[in-house]
C-alpha atoms as a PDB file:
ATOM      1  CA  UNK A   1       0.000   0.000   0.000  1.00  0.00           C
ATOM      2  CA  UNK A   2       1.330   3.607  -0.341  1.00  0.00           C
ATOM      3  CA  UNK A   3       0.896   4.156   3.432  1.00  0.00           C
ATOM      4  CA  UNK A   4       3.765   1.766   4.772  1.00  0.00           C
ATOM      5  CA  UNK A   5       2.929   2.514   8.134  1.00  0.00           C
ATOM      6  CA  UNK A   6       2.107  -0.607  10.528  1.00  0.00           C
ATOM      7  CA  UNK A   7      -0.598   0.046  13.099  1.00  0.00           C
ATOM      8  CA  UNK A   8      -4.011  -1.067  14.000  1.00  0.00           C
ATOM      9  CA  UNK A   9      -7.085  -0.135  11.335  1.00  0.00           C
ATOM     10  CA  UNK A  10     -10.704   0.886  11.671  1.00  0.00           C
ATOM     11  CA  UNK A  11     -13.099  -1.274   9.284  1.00  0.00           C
ATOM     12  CA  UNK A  12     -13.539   1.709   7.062  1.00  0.00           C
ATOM     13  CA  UNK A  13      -9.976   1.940   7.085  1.00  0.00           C
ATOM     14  CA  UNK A  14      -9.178  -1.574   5.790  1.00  0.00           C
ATOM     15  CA  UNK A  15     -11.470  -1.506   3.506  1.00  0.00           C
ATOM     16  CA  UNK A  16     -10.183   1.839   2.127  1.00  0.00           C
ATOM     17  CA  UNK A  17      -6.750  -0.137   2.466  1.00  0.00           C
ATOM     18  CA  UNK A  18      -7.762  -2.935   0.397  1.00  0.00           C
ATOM     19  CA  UNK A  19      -9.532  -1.306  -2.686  1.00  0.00           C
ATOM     20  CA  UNK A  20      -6.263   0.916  -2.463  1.00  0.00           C
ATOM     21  CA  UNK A  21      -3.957  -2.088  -2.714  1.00  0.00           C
ATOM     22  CA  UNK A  22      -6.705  -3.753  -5.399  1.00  0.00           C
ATOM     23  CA  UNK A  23      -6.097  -0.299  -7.231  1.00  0.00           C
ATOM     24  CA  UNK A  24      -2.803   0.256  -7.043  1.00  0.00           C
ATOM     25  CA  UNK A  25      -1.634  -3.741  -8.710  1.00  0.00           C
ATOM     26  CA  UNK A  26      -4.690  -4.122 -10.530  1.00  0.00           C
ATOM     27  CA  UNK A  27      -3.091  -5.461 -13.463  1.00  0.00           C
ATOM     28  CA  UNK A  28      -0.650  -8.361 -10.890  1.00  0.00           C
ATOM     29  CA  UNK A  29      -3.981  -9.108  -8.790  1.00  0.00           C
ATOM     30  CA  UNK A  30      -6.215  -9.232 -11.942  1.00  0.00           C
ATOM     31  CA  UNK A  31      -3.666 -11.934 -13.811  1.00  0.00           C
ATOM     32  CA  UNK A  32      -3.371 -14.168 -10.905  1.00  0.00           C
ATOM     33  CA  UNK A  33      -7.408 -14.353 -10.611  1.00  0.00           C
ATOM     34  CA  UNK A  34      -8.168 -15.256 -14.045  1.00  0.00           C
ATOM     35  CA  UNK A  35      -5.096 -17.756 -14.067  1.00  0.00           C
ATOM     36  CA  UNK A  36      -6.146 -18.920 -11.012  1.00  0.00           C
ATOM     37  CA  UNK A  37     -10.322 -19.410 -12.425  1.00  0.00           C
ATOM     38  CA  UNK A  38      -9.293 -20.794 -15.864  1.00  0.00           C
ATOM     39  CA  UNK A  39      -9.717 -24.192 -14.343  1.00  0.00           C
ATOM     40  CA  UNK A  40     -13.468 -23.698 -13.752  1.00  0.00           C
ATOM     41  CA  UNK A  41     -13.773 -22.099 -16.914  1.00  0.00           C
ATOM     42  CA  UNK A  42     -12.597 -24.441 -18.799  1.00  0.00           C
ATOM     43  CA  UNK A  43     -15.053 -27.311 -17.022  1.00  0.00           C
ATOM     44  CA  UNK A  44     -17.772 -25.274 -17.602  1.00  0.00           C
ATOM     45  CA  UNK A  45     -17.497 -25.249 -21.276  1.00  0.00           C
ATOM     46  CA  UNK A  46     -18.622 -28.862 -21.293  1.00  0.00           C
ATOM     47  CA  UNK A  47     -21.698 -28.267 -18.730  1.00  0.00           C
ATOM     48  CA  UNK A  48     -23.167 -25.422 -20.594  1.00  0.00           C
ATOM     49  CA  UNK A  49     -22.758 -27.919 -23.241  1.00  0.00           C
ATOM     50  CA  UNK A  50     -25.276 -29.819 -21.942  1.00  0.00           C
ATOM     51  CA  UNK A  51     -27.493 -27.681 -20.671  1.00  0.00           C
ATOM     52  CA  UNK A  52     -28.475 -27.415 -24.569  1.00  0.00           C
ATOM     53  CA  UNK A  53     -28.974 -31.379 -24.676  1.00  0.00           C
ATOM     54  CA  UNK A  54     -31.285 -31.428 -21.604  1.00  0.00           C
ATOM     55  CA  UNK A  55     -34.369 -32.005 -23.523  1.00  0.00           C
ATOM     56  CA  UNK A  56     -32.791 -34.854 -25.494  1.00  0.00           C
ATOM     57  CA  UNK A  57     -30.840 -36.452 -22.771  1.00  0.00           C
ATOM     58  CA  UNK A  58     -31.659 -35.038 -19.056  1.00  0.00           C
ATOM     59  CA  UNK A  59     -29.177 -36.727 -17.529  1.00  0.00           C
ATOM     60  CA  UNK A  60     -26.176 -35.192 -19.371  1.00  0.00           C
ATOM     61  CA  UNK A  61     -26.326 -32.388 -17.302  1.00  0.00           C
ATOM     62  CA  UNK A  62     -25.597 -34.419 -14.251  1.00  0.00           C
ATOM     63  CA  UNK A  63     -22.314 -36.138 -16.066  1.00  0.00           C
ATOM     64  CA  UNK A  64     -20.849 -32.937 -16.814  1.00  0.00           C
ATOM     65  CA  UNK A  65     -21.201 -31.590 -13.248  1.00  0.00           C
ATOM     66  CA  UNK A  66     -18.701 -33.618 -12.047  1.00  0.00           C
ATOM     67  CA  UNK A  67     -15.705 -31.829 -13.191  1.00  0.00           C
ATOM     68  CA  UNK A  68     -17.044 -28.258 -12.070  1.00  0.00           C
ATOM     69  CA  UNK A  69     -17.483 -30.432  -8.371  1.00  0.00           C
ATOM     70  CA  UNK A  70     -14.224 -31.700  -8.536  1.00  0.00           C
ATOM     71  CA  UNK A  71     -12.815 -28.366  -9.046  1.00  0.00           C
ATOM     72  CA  UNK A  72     -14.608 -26.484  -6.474  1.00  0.00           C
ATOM     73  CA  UNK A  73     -13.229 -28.817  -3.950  1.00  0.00           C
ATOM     74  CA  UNK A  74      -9.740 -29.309  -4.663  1.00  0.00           C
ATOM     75  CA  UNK A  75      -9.075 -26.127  -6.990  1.00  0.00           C
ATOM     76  CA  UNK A  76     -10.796 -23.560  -4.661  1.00  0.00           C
ATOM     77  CA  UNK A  77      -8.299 -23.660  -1.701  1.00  0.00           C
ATOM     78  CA  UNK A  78      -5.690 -23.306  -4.258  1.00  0.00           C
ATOM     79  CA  UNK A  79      -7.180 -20.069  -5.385  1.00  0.00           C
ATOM     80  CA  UNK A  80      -7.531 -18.706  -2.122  1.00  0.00           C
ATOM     81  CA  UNK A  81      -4.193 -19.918  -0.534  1.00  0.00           C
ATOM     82  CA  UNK A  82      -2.268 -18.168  -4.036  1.00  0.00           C
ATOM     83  CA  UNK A  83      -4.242 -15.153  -3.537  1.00  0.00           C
ATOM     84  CA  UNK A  84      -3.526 -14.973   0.183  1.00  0.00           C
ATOM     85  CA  UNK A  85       0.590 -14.958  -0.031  1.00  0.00           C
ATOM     86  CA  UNK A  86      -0.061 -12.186  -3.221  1.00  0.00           C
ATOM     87  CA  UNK A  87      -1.846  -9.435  -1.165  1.00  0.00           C
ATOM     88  CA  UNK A  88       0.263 -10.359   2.077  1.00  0.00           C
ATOM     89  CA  UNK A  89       3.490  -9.901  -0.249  1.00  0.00           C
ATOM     90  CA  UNK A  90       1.590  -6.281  -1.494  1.00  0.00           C
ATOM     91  CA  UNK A  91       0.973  -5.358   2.007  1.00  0.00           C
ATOM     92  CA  UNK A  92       4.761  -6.165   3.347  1.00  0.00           C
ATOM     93  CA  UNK A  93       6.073  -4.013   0.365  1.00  0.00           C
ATOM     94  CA  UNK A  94       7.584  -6.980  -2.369  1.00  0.00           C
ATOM     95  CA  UNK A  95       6.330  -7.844  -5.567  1.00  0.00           C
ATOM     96  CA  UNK A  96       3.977 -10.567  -6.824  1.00  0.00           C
ATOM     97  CA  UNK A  97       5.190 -13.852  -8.293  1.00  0.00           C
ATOM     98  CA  UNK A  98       2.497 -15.434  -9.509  1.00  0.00           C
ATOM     99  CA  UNK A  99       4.223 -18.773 -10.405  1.00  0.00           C
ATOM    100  CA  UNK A 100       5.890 -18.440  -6.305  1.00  0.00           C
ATOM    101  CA  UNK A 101       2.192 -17.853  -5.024  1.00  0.00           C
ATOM    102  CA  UNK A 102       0.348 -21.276  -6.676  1.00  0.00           C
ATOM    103  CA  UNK A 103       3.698 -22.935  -6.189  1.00  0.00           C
ATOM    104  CA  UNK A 104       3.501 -21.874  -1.866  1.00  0.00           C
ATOM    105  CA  UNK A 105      -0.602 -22.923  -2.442  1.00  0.00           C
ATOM    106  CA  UNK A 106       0.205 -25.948  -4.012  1.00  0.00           C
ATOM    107  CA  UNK A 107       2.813 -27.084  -0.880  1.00  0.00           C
ATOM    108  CA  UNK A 108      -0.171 -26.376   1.588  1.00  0.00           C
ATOM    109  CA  UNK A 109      -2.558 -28.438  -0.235  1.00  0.00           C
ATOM    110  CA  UNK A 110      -3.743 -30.703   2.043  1.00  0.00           C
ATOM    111  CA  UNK A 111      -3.614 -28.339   4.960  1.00  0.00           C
ATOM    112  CA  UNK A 112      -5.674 -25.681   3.190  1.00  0.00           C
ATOM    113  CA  UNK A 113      -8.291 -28.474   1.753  1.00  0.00           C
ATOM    114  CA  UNK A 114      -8.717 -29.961   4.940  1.00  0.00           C
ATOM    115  CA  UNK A 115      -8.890 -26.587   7.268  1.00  0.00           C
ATOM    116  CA  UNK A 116     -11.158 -25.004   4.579  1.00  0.00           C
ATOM    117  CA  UNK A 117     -13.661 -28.145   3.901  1.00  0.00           C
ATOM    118  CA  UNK A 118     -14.231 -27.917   7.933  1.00  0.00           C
ATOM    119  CA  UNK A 119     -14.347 -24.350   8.154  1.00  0.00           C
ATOM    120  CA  UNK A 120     -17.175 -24.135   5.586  1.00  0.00           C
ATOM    121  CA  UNK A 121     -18.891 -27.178   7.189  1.00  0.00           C
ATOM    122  CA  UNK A 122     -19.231 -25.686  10.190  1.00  0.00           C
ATOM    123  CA  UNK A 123     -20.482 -22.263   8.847  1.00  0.00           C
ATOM    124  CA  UNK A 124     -23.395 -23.413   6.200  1.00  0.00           C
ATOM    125  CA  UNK A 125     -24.707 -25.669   9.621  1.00  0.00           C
ATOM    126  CA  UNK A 126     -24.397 -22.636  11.586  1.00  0.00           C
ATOM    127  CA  UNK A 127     -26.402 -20.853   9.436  1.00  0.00           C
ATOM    128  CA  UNK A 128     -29.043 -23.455  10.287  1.00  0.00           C
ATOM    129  CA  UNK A 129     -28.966 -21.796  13.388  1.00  0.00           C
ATOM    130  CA  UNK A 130     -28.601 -18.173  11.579  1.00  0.00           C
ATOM    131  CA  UNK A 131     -26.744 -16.042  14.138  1.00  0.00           C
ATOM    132  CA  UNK A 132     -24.031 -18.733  14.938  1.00  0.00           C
ATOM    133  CA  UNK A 133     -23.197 -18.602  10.555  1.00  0.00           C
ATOM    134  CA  UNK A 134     -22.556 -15.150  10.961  1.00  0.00           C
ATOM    135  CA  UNK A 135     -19.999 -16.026  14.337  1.00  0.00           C
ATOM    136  CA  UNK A 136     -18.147 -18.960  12.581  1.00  0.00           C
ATOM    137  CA  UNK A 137     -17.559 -16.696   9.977  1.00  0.00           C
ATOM    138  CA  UNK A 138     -15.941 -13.581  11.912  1.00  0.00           C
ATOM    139  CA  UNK A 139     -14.514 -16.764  13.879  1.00  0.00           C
ATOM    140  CA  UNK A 140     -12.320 -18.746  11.340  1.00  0.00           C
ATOM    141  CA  UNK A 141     -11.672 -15.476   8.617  1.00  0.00           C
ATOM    142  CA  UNK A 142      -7.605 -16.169   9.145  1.00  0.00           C
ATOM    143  CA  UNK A 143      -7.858 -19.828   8.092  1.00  0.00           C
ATOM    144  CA  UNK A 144      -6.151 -19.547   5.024  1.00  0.00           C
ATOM    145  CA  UNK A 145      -3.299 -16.884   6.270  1.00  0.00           C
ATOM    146  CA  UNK A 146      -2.609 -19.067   9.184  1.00  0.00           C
ATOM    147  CA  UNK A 147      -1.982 -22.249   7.115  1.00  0.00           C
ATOM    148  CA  UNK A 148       0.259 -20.442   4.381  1.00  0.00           C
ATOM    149  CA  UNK A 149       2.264 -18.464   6.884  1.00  0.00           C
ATOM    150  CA  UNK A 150       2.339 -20.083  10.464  1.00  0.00           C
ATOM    151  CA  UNK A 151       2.937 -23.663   9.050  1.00  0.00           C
ATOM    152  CA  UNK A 152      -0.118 -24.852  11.033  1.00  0.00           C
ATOM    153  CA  UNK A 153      -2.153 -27.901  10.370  1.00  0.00           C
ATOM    154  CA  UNK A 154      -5.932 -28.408  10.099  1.00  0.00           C
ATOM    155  CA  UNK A 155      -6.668 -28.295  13.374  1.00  0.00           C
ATOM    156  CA  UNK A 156      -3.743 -25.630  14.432  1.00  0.00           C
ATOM    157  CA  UNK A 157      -5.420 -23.478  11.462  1.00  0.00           C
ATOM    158  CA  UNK A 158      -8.719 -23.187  12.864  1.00  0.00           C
ATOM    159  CA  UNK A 159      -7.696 -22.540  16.628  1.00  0.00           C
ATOM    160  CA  UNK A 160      -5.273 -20.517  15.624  1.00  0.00           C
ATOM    161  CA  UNK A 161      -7.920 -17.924  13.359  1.00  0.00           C
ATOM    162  CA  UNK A 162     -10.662 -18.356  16.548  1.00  0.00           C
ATOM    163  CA  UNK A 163      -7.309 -16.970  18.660  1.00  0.00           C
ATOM    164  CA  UNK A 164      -6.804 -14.049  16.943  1.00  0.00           C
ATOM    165  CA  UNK A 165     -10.756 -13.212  16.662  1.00  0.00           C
ATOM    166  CA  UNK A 166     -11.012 -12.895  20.462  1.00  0.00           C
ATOM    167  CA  UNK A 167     -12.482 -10.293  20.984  1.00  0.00           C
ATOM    168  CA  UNK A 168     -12.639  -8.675  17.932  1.00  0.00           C
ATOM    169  CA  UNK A 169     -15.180 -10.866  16.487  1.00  0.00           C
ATOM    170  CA  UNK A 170     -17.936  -8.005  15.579  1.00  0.00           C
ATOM    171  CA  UNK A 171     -15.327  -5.527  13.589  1.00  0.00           C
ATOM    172  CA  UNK A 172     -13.981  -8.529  12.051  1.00  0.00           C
ATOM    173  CA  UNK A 173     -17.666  -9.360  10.757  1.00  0.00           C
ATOM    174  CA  UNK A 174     -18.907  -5.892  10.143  1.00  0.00           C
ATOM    175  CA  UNK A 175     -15.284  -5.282   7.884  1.00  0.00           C
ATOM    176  CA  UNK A 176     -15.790  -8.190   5.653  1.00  0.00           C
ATOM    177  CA  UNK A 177     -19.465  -6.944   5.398  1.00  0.00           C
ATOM    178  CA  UNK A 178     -18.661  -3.720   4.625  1.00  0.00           C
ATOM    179  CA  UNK A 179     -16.194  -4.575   1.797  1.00  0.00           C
ATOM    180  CA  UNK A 180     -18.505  -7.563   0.798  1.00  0.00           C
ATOM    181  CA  UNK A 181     -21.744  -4.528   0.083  1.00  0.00           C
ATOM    182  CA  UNK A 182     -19.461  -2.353  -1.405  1.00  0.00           C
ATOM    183  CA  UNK A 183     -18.158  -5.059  -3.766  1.00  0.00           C
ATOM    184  CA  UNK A 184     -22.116  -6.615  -4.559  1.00  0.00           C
ATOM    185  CA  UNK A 185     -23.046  -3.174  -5.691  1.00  0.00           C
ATOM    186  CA  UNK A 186     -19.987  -2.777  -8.347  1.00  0.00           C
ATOM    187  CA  UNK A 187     -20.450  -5.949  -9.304  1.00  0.00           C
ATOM    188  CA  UNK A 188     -24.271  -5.826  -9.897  1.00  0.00           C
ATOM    189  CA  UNK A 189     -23.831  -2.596 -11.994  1.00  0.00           C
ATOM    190  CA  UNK A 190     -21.192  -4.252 -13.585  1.00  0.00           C
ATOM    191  CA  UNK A 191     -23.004  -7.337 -14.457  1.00  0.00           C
ATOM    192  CA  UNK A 192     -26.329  -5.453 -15.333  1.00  0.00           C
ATOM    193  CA  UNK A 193     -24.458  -3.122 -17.903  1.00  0.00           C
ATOM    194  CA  UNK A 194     -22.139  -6.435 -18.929  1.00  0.00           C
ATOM    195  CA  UNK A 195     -26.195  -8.858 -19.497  1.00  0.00           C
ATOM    196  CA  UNK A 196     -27.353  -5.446 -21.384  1.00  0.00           C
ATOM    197  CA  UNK A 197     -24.499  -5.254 -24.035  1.00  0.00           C
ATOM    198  CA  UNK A 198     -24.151  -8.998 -24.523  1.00  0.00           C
ATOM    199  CA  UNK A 199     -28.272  -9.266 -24.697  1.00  0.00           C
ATOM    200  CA  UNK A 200     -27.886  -6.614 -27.046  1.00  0.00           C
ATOM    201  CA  UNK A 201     -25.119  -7.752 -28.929  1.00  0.00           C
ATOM    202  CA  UNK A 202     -26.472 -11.494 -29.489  1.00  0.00           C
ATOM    203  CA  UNK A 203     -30.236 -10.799 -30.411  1.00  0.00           C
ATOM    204  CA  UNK A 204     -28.767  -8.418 -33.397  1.00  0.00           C
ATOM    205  CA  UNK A 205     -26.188 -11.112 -34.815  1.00  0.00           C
ATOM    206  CA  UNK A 206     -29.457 -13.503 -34.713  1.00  0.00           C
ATOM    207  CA  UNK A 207     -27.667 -15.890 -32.103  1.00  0.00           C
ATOM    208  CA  UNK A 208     -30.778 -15.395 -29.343  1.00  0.00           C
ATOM    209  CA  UNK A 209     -31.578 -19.295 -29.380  1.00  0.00           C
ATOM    210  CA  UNK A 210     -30.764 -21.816 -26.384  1.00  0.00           C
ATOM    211  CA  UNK A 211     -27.028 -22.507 -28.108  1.00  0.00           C
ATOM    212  CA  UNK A 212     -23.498 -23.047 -26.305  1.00  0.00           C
ATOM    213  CA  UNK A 213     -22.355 -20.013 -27.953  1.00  0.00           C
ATOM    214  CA  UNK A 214     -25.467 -17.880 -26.449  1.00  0.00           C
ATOM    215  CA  UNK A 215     -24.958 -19.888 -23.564  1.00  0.00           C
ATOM    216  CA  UNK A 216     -21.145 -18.978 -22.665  1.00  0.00           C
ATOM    217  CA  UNK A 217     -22.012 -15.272 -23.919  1.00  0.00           C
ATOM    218  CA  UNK A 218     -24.796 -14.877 -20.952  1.00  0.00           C
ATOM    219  CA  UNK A 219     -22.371 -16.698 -18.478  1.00  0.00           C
ATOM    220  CA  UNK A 220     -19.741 -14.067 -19.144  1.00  0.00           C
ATOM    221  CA  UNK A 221     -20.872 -11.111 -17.068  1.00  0.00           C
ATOM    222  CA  UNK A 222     -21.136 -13.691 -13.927  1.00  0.00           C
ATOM    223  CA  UNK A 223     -17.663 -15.077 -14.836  1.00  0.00           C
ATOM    224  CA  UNK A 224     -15.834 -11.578 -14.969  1.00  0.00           C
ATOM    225  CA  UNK A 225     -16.940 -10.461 -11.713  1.00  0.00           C
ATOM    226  CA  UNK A 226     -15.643 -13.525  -9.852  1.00  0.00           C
ATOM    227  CA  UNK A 227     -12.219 -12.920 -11.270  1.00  0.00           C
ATOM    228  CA  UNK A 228     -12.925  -9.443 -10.183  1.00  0.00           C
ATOM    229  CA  UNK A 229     -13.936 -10.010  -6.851  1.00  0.00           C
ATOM    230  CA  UNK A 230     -11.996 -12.940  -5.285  1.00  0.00           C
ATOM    231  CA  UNK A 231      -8.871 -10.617  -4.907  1.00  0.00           C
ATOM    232  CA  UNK A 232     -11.123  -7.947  -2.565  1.00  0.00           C
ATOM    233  CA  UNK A 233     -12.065 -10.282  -0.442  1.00  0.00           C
ATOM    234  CA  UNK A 234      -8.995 -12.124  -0.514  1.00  0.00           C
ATOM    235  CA  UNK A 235      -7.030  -8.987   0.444  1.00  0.00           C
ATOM    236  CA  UNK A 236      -9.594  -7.851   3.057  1.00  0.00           C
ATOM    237  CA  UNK A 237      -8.852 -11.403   4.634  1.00  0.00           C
ATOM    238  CA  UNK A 238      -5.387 -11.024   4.630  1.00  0.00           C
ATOM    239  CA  UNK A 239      -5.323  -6.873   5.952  1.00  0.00           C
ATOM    240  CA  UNK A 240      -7.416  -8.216   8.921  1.00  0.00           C
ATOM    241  CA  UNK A 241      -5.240 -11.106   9.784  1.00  0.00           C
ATOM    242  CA  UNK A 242      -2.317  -8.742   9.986  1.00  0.00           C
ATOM    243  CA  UNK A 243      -4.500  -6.078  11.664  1.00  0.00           C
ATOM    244  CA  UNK A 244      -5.797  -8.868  14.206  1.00  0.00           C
ATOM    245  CA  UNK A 245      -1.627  -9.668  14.509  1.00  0.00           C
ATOM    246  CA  UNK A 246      -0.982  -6.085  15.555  1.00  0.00           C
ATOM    247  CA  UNK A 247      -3.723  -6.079  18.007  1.00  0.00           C
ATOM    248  CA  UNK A 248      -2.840  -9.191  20.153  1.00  0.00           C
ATOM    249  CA  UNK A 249       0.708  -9.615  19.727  1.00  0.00           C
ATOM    250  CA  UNK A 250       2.005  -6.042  18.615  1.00  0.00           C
ATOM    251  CA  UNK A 251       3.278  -7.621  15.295  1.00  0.00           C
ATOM    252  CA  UNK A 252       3.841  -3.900  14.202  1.00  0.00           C
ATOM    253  CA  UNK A 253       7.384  -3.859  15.679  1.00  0.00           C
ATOM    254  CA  UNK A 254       8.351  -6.969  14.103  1.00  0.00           C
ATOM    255  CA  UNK A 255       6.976  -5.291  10.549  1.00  0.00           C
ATOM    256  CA  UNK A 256       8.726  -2.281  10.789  1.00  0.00           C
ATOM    257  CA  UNK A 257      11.818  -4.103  12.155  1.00  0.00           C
ATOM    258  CA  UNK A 258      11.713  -5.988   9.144  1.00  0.00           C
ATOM    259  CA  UNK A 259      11.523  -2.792   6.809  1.00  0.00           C
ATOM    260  CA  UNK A 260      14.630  -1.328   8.495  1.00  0.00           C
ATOM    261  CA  UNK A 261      16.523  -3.931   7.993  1.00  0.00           C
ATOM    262  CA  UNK A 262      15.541  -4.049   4.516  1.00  0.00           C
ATOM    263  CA  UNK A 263      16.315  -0.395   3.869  1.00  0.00           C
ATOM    264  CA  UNK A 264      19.669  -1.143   5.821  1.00  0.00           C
ATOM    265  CA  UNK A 265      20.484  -3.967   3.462  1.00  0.00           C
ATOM    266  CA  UNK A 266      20.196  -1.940   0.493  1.00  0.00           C
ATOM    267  CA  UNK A 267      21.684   0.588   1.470  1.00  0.00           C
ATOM    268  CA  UNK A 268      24.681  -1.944   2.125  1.00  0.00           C
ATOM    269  CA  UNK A 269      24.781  -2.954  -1.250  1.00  0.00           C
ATOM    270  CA  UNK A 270      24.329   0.536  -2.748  1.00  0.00           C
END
């Protein structure tokens, strides 16, 4: 960010921090997202696919779903654990390396598939119980920095994210709120401007029937924004863990420590 001071952030103020940071390596963050969802692109090529053959062949649909299934499970923590060590290299000042942020991801596989599979377990049954969803969330929002940067397991992951939401629980929830409403209503003016143009745009070439062509066209708007949005929230994550860092354990000193010795180094070499 272009403020490099460490110190503890309002939710307005990390939010401000992390559309600043989006903003600021839009091109980097941008890259690594659509890299990072060409996976579920590609596996979605087939499933539109058969969307068109439904009335021939109903069960198509369900063979094609497999691959966008298997993705979502074992691709997704991927995406997130990548994206987590590129806005936590951003916020300590280095660059991105995209290839270095999948290749960190990939050597926390397990870790990060296991931690996040029980994290988002134990949220959708909370929300069975509504107000509990809402306190697993705020309760386990480090899980992913934890595992790519404390070398924690499953279970060290999750205690480790409810230790550092101790009392902090209700800013934690009302920041990722706050960035979530302000991203929904880009995103939906985004997308309703994005469904306009391609509506437009496909009744005039005469390509308005139920075709894969059509049917990747309408999916496009929807598509874009995800690669648009998983780096917000991503970042937000990751500018709360640190925050939530500074708070308990004064992790501030140990930043800027960090930066003067960097500065001292090159000015060694210079």
């Amino acid at each position: 960010m272009s403020d490099p001071t460490y110190r503890p952030r309002s939710a307005s103020e990390i939010v401000d921090g992390t559309f600043r940071l989006y903003r600021e390596h839009f091109v980097s963050f941008l890259t690594l997202s659509t890299l990072l969802y060409l996976p579920f692109i590609v596996a979605m090529i087939p499933m539109l696919r058969a969307m068109q053959r439904m009335a021939e062949d109903p069960m198509a649909i369900f063979g094609a779903m497999w691959p966008v299934m298997l993705i979502s499970i074992f691709w997704y923590p991927i995406m997130w654990g990548a994206m987590t060590v590129a806005a936590s290299e951003r916020y300590l000042g280095r660059d991105i390396d995209a290839g270095e942020a999948v290749k960190r991801a990939f050597g926390k596989f397990g870790t990060l598939l296991g931690s996040m599979l029980i994290k988002w377990i134990v949220i959708i049954f909370g929300f069975f119980l509504i107000i509990p969803g809402f306190y697993f969330i705020a309760r386990f929002f480090a899980v992913p920095a934890t595992v790519m940067f404390e070398n924690n397991g499953v279970g060290g992951a999750l205690g480790r994210s409810g230790q550092l939401s101790i009392g902090h629980k209700g800013r934690i929830l009302g920041t990722l709120v706050l960035a979530w409403l302000i991203l929904f209503a880009i995103l939906i003016a985004f997308s309703m401007v994005m469904g306009i143009v391609i509506g437009v745009a496909t009744v005039r070439s005469g390509d308005a029937g139920a075709n894969p062509t059509s049917s990747m066209l309408m999916q496009l708007p929807g598509t874009i924004a995800y690669i648009l949005a998983l780096p917000v929230i991503v970042i937000t994550e990751t500018l709360l863990y640190y925050d939530a860092r500074i708070r308990h354990e004064g992790y501030d000193i140990e930043l800027m420590n960090m930066r003067l010795a960097a500065a001292g180094a090159g000015a060694t070499v210079r």
